[in-house]
PDB file of N, CA and C in Angstrom:
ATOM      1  N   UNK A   1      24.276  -0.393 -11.802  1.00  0.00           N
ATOM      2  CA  UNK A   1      22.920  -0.281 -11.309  1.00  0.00           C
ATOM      3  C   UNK A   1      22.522  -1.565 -10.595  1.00  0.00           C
ATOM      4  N   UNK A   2      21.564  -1.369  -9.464  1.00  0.00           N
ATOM      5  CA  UNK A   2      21.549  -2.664  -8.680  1.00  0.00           C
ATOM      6  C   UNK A   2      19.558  -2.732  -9.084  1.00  0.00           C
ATOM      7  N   UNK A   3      19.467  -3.989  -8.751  1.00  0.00           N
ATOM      8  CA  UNK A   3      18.275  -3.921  -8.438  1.00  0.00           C
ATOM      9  C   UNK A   3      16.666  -3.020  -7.310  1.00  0.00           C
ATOM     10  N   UNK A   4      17.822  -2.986  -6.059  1.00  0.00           N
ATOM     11  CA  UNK A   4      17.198  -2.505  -5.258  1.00  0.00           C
ATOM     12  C   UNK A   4      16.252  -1.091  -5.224  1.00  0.00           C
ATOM     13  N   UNK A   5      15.142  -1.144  -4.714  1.00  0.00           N
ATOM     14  CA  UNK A   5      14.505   0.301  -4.810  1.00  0.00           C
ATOM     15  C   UNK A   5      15.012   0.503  -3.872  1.00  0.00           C
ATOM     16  N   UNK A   6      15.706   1.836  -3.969  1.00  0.00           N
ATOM     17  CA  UNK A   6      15.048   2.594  -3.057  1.00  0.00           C
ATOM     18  C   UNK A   6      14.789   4.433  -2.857  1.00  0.00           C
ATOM     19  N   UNK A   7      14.508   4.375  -1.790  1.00  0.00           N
ATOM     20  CA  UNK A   7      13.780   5.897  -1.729  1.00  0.00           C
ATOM     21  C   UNK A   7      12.809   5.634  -3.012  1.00  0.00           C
ATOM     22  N   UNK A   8      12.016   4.600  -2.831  1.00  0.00           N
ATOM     23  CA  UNK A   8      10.705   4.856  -3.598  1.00  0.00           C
ATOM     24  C   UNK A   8       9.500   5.884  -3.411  1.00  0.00           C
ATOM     25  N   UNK A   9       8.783   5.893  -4.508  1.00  0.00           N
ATOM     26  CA  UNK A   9       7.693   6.812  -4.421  1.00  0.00           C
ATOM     27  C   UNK A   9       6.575   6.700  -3.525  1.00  0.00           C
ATOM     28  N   UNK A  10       6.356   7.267  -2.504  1.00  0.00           N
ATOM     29  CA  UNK A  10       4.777   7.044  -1.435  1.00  0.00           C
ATOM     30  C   UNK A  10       3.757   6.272  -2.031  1.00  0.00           C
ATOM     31  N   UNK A  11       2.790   4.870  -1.799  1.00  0.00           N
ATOM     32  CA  UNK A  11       2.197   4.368  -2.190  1.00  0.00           C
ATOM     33  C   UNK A  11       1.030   5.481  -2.060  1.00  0.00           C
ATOM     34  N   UNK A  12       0.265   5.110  -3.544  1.00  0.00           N
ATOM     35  CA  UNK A  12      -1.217   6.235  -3.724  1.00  0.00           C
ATOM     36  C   UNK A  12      -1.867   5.217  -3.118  1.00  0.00           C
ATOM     37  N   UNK A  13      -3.157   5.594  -2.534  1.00  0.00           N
ATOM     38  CA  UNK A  13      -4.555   4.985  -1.967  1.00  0.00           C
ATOM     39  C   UNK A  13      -4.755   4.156  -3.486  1.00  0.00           C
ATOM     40  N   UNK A  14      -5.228   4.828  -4.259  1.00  0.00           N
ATOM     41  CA  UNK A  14      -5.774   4.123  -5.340  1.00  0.00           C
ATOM     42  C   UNK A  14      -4.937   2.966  -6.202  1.00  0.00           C
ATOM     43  N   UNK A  15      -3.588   3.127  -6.210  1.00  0.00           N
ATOM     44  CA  UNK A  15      -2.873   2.088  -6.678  1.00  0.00           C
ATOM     45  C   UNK A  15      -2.560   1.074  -5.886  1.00  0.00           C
ATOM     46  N   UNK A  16      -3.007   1.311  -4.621  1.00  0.00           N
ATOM     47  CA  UNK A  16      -3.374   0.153  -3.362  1.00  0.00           C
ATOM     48  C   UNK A  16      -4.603  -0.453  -3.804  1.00  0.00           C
ATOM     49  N   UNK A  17      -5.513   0.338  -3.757  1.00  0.00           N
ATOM     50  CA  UNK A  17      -6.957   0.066  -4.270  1.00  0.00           C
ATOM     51  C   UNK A  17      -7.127  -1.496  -5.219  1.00  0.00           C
ATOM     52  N   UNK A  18      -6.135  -0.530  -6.272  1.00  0.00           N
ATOM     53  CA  UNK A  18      -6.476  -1.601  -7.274  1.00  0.00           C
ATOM     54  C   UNK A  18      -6.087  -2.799  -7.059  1.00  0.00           C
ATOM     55  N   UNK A  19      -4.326  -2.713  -6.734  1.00  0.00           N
ATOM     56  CA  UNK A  19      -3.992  -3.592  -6.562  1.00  0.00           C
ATOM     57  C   UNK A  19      -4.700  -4.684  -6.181  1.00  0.00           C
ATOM     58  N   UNK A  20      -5.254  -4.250  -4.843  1.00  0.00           N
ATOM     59  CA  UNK A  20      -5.857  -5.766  -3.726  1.00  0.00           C
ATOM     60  C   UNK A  20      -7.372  -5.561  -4.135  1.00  0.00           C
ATOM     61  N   UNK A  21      -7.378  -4.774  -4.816  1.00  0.00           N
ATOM     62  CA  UNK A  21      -9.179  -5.007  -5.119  1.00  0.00           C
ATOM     63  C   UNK A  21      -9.988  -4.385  -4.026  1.00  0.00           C
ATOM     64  N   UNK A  22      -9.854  -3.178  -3.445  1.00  0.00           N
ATOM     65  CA  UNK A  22     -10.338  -2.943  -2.237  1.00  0.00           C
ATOM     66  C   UNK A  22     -10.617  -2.126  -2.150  1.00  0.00           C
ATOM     67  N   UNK A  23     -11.629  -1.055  -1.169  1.00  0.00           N
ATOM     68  CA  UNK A  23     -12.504   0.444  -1.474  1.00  0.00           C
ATOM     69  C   UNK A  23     -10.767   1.137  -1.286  1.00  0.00           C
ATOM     70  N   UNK A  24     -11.276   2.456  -2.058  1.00  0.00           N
ATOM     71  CA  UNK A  24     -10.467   3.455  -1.272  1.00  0.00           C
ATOM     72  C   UNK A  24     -10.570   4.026  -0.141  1.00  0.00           C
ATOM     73  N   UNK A  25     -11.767   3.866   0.581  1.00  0.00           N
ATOM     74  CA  UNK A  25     -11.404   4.169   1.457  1.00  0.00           C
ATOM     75  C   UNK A  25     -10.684   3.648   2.299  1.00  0.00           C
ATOM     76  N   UNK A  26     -10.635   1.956   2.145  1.00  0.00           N
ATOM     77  CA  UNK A  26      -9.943   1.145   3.182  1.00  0.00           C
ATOM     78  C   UNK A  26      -8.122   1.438   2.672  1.00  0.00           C
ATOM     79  N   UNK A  27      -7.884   1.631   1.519  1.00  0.00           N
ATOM     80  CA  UNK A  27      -6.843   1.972   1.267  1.00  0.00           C
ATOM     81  C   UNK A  27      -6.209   3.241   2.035  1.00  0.00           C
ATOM     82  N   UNK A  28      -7.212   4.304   2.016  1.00  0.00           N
ATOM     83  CA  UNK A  28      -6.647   5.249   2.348  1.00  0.00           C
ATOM     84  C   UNK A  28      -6.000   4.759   4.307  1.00  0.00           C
ATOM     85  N   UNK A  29      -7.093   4.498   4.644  1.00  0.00           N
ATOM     86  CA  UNK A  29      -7.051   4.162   6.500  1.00  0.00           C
ATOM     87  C   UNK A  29      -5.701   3.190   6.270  1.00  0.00           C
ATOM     88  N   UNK A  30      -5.492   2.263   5.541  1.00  0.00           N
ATOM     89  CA  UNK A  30      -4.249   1.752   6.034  1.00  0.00           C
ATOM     90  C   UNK A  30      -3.033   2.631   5.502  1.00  0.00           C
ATOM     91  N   UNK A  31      -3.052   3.133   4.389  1.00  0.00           N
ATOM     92  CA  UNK A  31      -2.140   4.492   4.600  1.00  0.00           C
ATOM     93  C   UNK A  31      -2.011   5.078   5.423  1.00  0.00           C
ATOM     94  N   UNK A  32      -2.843   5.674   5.806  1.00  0.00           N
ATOM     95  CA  UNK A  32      -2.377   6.480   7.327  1.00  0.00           C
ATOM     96  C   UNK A  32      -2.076   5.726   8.340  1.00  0.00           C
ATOM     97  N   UNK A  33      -2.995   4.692   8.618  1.00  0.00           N
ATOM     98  CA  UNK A  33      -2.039   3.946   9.501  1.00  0.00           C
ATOM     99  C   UNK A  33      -0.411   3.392   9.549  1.00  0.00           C
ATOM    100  N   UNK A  34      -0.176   3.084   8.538  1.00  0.00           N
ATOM    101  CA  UNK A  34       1.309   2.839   8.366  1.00  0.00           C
ATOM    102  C   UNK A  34       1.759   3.576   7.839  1.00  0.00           C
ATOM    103  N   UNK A  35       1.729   4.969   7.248  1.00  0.00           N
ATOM    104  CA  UNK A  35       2.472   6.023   7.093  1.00  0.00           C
ATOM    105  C   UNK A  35       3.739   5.626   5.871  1.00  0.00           C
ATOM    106  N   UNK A  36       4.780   5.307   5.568  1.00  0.00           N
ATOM    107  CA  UNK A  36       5.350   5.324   4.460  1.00  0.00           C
ATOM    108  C   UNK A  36       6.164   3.327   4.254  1.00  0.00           C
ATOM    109  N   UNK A  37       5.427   3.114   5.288  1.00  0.00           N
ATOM    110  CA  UNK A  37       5.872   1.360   5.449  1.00  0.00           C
ATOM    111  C   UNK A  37       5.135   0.509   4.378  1.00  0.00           C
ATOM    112  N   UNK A  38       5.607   0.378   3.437  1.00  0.00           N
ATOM    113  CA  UNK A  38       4.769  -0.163   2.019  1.00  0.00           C
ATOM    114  C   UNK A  38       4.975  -1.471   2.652  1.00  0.00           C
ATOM    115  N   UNK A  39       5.402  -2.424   3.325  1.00  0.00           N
ATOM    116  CA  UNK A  39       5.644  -3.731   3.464  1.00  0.00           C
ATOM    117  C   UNK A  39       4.833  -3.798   4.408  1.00  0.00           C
ATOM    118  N   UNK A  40       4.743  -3.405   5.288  1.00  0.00           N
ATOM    119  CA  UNK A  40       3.156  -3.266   6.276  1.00  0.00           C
ATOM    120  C   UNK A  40       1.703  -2.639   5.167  1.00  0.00           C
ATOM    121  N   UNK A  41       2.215  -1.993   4.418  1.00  0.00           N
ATOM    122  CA  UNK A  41       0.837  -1.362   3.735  1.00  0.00           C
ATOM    123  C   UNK A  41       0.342  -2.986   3.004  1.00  0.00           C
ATOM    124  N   UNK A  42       1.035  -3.312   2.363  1.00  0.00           N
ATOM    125  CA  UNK A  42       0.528  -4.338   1.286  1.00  0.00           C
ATOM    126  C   UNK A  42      -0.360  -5.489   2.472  1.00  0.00           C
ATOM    127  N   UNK A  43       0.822  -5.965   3.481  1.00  0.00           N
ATOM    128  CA  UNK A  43       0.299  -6.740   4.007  1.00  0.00           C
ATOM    129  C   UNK A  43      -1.197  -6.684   4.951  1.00  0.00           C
ATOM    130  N   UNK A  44      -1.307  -5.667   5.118  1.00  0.00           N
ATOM    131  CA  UNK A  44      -2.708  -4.526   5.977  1.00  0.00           C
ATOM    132  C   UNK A  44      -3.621  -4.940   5.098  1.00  0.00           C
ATOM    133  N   UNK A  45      -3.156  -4.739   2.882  1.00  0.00           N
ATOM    134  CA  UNK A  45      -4.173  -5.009   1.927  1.00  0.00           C
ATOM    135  C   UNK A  45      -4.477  -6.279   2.266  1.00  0.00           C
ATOM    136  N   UNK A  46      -3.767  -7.089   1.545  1.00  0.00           N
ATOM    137  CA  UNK A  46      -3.772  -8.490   1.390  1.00  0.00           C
ATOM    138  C   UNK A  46      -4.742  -8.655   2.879  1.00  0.00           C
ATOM    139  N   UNK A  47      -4.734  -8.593   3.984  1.00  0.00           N
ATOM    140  CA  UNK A  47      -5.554  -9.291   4.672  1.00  0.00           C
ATOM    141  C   UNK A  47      -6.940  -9.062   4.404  1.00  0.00           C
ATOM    142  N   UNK A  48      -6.961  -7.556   4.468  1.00  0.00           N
ATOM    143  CA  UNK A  48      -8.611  -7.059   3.728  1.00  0.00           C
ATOM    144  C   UNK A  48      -9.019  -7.607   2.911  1.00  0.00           C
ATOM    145  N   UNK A  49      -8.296  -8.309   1.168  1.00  0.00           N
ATOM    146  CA  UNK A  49      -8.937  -8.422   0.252  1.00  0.00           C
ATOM    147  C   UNK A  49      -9.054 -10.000   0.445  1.00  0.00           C
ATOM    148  N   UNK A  50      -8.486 -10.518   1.459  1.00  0.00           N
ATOM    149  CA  UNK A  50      -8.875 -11.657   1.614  1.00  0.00           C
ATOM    150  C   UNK A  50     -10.228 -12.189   1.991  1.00  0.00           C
TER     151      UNK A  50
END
């Protein structure tokens, strides 16, 4: 077994949410905007909750 994910699970709006501390709705809009790119999603958060 390796470390690596992959074929992970679709990030939820709300476990974005929490994460960065941020509405759902803004969660949801950067979901759709980046579509299944969790490394663009986080970074989309992180600027918001900044």
């Amino acid at each position: 077994m390796s470390n690596e994910k992959s074929a992970a699970a679709p990030l939820s709006a709300i476990a974005v949410a929490k994460k960065y501390r941020i509405a759902i709705e803004d969660a949801n809009a950067i979901i759709e905007q980046h579509g299944d790119d969790a490394k663009a999603i986080h970074k989309a958060a992180r600027r918001i909750a900044a």
